[in-house]
Protein backbone atom coordinates (compact mmCIF):
# COMPACT_ATOMS: atom_id res chain seq x y z
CA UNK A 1 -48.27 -22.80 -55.03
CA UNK A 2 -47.17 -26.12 -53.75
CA UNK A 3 -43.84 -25.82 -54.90
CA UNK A 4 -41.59 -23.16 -56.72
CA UNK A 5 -40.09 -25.20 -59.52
CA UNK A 6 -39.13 -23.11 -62.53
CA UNK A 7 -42.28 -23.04 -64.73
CA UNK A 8 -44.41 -21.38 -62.03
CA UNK A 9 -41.40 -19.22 -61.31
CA UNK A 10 -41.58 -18.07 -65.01
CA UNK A 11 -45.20 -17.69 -64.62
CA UNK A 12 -44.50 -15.54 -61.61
CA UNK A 13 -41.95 -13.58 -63.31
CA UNK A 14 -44.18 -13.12 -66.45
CA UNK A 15 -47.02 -12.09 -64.17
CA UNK A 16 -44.82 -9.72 -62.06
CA UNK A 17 -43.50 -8.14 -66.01
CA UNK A 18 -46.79 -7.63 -67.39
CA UNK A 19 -48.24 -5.55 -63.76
CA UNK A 20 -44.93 -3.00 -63.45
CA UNK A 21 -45.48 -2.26 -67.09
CA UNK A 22 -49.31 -1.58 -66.52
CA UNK A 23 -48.17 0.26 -63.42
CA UNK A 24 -45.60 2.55 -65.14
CA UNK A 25 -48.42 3.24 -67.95
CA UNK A 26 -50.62 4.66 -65.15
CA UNK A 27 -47.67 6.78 -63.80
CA UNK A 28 -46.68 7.82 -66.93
CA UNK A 29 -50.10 10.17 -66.91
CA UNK A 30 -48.63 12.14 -64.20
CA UNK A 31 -45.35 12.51 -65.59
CA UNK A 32 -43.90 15.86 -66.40
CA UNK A 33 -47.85 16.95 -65.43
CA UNK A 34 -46.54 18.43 -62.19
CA UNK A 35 -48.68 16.31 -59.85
CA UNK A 36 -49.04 17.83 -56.27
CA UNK A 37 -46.61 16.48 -53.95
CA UNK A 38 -46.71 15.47 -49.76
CA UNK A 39 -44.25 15.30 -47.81
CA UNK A 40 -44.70 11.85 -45.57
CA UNK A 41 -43.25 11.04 -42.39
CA UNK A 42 -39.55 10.65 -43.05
CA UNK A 43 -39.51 13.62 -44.93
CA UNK A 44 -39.47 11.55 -48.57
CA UNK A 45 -41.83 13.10 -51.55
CA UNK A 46 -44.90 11.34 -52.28
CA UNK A 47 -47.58 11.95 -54.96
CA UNK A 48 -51.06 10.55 -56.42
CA UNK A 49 -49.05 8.19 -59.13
CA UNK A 50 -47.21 6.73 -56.27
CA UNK A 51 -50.03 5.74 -54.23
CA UNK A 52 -52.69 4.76 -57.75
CA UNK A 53 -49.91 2.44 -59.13
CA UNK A 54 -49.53 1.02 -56.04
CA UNK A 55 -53.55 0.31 -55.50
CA UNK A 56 -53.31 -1.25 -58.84
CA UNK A 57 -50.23 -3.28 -58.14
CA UNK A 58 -51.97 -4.64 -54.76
CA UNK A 59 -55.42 -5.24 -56.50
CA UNK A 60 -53.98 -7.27 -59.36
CA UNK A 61 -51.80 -9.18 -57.04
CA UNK A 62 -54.62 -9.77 -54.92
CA UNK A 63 -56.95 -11.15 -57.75
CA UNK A 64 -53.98 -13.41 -59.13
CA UNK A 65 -52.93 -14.50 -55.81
CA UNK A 66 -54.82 -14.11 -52.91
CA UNK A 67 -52.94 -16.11 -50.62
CA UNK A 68 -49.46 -14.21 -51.05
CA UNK A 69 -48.05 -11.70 -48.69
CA UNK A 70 -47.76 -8.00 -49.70
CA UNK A 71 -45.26 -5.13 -48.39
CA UNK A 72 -45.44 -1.90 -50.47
CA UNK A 73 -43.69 1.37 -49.71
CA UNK A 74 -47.11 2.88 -49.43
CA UNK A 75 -49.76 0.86 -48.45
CA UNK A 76 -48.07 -0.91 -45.86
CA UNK A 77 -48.32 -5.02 -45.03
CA UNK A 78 -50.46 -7.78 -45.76
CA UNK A 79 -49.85 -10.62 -44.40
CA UNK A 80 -50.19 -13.88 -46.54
CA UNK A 81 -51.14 -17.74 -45.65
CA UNK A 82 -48.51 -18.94 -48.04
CA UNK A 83 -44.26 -18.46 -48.08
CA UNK A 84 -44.44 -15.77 -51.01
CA UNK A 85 -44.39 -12.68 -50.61
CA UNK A 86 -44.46 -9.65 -53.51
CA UNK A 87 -42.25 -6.49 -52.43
CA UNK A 88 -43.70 -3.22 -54.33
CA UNK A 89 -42.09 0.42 -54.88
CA UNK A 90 -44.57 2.17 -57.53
CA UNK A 91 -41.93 4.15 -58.29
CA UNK A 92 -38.47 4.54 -57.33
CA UNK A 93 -37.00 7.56 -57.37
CA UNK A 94 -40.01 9.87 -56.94
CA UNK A 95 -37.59 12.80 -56.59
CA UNK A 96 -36.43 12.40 -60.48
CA UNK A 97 -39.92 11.88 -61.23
CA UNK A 98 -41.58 14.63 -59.75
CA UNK A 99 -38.61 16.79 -61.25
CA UNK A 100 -39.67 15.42 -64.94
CA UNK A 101 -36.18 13.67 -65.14
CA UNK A 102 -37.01 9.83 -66.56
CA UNK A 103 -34.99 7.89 -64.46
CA UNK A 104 -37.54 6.54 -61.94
CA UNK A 105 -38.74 3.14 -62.07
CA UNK A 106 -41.71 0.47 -60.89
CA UNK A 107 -39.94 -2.39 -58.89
CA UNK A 108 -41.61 -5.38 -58.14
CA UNK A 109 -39.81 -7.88 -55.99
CA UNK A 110 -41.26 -11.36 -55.30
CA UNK A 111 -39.57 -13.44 -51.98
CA UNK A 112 -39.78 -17.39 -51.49
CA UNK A 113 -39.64 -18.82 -48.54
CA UNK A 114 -37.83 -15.04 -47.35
CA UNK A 115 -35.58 -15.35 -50.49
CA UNK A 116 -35.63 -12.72 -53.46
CA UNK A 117 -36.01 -15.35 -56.00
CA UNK A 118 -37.66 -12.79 -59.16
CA UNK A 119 -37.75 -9.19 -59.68
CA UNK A 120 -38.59 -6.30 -62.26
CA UNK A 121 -37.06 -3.10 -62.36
CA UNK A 122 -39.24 -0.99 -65.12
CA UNK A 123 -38.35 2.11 -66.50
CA UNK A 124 -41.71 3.90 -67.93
CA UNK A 125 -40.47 7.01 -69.22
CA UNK A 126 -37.44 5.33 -71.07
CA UNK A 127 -39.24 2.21 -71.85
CA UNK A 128 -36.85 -0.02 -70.91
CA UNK A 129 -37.48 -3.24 -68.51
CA UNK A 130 -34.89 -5.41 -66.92
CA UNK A 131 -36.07 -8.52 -65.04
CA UNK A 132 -34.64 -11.81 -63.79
CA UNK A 133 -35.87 -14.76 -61.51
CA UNK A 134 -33.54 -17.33 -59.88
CA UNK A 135 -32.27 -20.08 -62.34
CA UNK A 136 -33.73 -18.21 -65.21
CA UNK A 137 -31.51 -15.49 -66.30
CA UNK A 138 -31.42 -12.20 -66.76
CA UNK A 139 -33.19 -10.06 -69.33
CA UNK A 140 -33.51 -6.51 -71.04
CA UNK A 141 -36.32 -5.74 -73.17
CA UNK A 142 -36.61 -9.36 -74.31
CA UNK A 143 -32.93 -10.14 -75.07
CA UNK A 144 -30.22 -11.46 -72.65
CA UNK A 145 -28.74 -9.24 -70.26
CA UNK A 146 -25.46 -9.67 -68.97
CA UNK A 147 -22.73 -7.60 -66.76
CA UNK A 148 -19.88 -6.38 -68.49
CA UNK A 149 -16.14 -7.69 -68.14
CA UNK A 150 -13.99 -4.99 -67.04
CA UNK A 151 -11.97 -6.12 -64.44
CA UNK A 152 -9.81 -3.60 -63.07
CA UNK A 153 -11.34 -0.60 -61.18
CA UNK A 154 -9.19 1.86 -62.60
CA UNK A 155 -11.83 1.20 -65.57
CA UNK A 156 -14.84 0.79 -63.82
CA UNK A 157 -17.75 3.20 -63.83
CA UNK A 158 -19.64 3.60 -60.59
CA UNK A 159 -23.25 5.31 -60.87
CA UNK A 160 -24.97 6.29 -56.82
CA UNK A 161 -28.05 8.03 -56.09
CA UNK A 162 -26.19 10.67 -54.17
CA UNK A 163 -22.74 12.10 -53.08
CA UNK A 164 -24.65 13.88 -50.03
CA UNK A 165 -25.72 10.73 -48.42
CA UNK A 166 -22.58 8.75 -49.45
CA UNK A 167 -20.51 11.09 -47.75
CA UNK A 168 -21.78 11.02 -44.94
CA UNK A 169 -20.84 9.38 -41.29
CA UNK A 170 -18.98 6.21 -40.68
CA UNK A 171 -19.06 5.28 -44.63
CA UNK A 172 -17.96 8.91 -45.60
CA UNK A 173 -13.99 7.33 -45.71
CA UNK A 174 -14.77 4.15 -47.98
CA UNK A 175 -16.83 6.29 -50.50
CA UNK A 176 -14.72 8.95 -51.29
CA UNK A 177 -11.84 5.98 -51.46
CA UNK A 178 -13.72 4.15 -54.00
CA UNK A 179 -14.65 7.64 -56.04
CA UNK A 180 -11.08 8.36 -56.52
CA UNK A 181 -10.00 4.55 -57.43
CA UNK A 182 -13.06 4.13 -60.19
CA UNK A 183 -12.39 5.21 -63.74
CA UNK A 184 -15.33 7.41 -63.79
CA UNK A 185 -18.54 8.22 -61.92
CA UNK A 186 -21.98 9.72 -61.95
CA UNK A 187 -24.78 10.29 -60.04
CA UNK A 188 -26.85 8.43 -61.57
CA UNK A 189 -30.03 7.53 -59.87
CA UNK A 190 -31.65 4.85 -57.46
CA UNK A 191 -32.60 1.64 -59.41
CA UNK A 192 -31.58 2.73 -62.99
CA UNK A 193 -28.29 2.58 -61.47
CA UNK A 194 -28.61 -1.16 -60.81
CA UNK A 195 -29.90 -1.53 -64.37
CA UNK A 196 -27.31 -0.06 -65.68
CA UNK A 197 -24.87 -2.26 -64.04
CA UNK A 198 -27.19 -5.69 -64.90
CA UNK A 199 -26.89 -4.61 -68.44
CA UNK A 200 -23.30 -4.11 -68.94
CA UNK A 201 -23.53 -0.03 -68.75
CA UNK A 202 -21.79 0.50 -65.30
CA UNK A 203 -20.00 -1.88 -62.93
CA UNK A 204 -20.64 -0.59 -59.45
CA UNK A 205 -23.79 0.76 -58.39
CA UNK A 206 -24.71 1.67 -54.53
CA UNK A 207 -27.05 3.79 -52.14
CA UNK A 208 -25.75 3.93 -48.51
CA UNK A 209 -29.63 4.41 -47.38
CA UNK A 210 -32.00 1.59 -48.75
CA UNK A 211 -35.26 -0.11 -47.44
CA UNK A 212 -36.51 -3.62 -48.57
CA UNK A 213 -38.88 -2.28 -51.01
CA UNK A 214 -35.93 -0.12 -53.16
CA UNK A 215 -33.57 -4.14 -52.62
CA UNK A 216 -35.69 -6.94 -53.32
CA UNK A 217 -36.27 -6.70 -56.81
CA UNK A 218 -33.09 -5.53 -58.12
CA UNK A 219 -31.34 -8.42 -55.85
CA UNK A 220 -32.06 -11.05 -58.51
CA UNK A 221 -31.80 -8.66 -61.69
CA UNK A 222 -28.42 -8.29 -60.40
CA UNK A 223 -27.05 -11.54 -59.29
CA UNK A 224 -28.86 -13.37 -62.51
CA UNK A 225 -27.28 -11.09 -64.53
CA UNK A 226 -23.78 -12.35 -63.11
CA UNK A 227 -22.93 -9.30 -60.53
CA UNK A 228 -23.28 -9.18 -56.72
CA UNK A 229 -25.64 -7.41 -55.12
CA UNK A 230 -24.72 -7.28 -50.96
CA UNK A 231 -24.42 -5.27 -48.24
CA UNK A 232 -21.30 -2.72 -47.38
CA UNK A 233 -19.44 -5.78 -45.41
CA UNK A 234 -19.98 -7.46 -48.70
CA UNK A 235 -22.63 -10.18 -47.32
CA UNK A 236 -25.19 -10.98 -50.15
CA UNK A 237 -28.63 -9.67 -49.14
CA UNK A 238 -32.20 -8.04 -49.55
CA UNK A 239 -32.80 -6.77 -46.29
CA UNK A 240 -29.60 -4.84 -45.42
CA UNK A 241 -30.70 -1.07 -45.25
CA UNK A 242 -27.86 -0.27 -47.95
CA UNK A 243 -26.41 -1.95 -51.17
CA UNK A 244 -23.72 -2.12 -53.53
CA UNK A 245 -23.78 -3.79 -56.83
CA UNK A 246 -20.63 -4.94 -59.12
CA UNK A 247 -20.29 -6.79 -62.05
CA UNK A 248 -18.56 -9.57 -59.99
CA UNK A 249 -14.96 -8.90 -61.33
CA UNK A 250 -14.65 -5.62 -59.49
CA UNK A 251 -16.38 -7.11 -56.12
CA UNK A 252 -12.95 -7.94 -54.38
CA UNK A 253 -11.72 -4.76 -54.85
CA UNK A 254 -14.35 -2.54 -53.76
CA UNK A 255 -15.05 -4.25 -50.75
CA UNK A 256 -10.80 -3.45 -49.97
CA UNK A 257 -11.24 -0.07 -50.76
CA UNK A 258 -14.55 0.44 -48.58
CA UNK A 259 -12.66 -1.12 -45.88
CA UNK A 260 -9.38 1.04 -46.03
């Protein structure tokens, strides 16, 4: 690519649509099929559908673009000859999906120049896919997606991947603040969390833990969609190893009430 103006940034984004959803169809055969699991380094589940879709991911990506960078979850790095680099998780939340419950997703995450300028967060077992690209918008299945309007906090709904980690350490305070202050919460999980809240179904998602392969897709979904996506100091990134996402109306006052 000689230059990322928007019609090879659709092309990009269509490209990057089309593999999660060929990706999630693989996974899909393991699904509720109780697939045997590891246990990798960190302690984190992994199974056969997480490393095949992400082999297929890789290999597709490869054909397509063979000069383009590669970082997936579990195949590691490949370093590229160009600025562009795709950002792979084959599926996010492998705890819900080894555990048959269909919130996991395929990201895809594609970085200009070190910016997060598309993404795709793909939901196989609910068949839903939300995807944006800088300049381009956000959509859901096909039709505009947009973050709701509810302004005050006292009506917001935040979603997290998990109390136990949230309430943990030096952020334990500002969580448990922001719980109490939100109209209602639930736990639920990882990226569908950030869907929900590019879609209008939640305002505030976040995950105290992240890595760059769980951020750089939904950091486009979310800010094209009209939220923020940044990190717990409120400073808009990819690469911070936690996130929150509002709908932009609440951002103000979460980031007072995770400050105290």
């Amino acid at each position: 690519m000689a230059a990322l103006d928007p019609k090879t940034l659709q092309e990009v984004l269509d490209f990057a649509v089309e593999s999660a959803r060929l990706a999630g169809s693989f996974t899909l055969g393991y699904f509720n099929a109780s697939p045997p699991v590891e246990l990798k380094a960190d302690r984190t589940p992994v199974t056969a559908a997480d490393r095949g879709a992400e082999e297929r991911l890789r290999q597709r990506i490869e054909r397509a673009f063979p000069t383009h960078g590669i970082v997936g979850e579990e195949l590691g790095v490949k370093t590229g000859t160009e600025p562009a680099r795709w950002i792979l998780d084959p599926i996010d939340g492998t705890f819900s999906f080894i555990c048959g419950v269909p919130l996991y997703a395929v990201l895809i995450g594609f970085e200009w120049e070190g910016e997060a300028v598309a993404g795709v967060i793909h939901l196989p077992a609910l068949a839903e896919t939300v995807y944006a690209a800088r300049g381009l918008g956000c959509r859901w299945n096909g039709a505009p997606a947009r973050v709701s309007g509810v302004k005050e906090l006292s009506e917001a709904r935040l979603v997290y991947a998990s109390a136990k980690r949230g309430t943990k350490g030096e952020k334990a305070p500002g969580f448990e603040r922001l719980v109490e202050a939100c109209g209602n919460d639930r736990g639920w999980c990882d990226a569908y969390g950030y869907a929900l809240v590019a879609t209008g179904r939640a305002e505030i998602a976040l995950d105290p833990v992240m890595s760059l392969w769980d951020t750089a897709a939904l950091f486009p979904v979310i800010t094209e969609a009209g939220g923020t996506l940044t990190d717990w100091s409120g400073n808009a990134t990819h690469t911070a190893p936690e996130a929150i996402a509002t709908n932009g109306h609440v951002f103000p006052a979460v980031m007072k009430t995770l400050k105290g």
